[in-house]
Protein backbone atom coordinates (compact mmCIF):
# COMPACT_ATOMS: atom_id res chain seq x y z
CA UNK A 1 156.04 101.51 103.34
CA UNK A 2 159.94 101.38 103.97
CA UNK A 3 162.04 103.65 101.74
CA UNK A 4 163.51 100.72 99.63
CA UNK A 5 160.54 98.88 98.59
CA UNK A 6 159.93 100.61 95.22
CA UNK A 7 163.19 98.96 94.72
CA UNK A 8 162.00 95.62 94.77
CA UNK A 9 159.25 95.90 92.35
CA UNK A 10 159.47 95.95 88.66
CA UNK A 11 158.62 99.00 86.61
CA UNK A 12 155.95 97.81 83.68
CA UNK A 13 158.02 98.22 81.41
CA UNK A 14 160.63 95.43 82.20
CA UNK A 15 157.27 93.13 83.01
CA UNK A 16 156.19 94.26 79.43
CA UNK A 17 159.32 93.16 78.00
CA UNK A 18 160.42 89.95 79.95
CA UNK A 19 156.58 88.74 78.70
CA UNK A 20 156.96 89.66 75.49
CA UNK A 21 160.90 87.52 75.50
CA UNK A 22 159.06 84.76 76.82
CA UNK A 23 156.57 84.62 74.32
CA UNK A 24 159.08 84.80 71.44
CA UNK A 25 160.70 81.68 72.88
CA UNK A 26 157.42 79.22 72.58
CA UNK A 27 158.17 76.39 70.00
CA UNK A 28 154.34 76.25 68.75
CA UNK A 29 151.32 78.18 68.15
CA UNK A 30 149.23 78.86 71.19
CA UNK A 31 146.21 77.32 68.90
CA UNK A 32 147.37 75.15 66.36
CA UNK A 33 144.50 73.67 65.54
CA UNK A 34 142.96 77.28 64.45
CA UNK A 35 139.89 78.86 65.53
CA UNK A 36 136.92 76.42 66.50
CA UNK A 37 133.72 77.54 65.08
CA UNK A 38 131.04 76.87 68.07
CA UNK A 39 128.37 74.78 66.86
CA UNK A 40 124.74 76.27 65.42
CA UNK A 41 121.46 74.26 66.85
CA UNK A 42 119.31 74.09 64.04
CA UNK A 43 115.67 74.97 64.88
CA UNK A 44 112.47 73.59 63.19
CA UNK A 45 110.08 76.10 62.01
CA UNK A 46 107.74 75.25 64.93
CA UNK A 47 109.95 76.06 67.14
CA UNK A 48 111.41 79.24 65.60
CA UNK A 49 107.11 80.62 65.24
CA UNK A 50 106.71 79.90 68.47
CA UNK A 51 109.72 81.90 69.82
CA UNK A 52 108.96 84.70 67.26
CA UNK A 53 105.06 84.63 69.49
CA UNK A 54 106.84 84.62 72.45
CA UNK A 55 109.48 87.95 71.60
CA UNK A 56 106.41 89.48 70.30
CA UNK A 57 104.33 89.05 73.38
CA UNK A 58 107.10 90.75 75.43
CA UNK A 59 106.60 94.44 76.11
CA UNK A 60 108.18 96.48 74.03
CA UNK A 61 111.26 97.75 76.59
CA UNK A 62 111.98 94.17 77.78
CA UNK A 63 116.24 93.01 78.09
CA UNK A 64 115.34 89.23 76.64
CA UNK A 65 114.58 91.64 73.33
CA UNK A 66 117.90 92.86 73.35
CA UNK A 67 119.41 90.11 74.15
CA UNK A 68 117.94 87.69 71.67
CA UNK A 69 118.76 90.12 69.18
CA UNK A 70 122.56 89.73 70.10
CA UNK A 71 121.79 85.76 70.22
CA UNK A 72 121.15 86.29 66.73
CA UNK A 73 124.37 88.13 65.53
CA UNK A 74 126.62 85.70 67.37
CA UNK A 75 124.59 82.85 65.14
CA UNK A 76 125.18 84.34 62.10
CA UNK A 77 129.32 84.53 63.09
CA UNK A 78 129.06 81.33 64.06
CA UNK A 79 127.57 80.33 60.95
CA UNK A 80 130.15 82.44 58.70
CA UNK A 81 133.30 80.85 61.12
CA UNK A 82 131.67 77.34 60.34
CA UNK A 83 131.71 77.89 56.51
């Protein structure tokens, strides 16, 4: 590294503030049509038995368990964001 090349990069701080300048310069909001709900597939009670049979048959330590359980929270966001 040559001794002057510390002097041609920016300290965070001025990167910091030129974004933040920039930023307070935009004309509209970066989402101005507001937050878009995703959508919620609505499942018939067949299906939602036999995925409730199928969690159940899983062993007790298995990831999809965990994971569906997660599936489920971001449903019921989705669900609140829709309204």
């Amino acid at each position: 590294m040559k001794f002057n090349d510390a002097c041609w990069r920016l300290p965070a701080t001025a990167l910091a503030i030129a974004t933040i300048s920039l930023t307070a310069c935009a004309t509209e909001d970066s989402d101005p049509g507001g937050a878009a709900c995703p959508p919620v597939v609505a499942y018939d009670q067949a299906v939602r038995e036999r995925a409730a049979a199928e969690l159940e048959a899983l062993p007790e330590n298995a990831v999809l368990v965990g994971m569906m359980a997660d599936y489920a929270v971001m449903r019921a966001q989705a669900r609140v964001c829709a309204g």
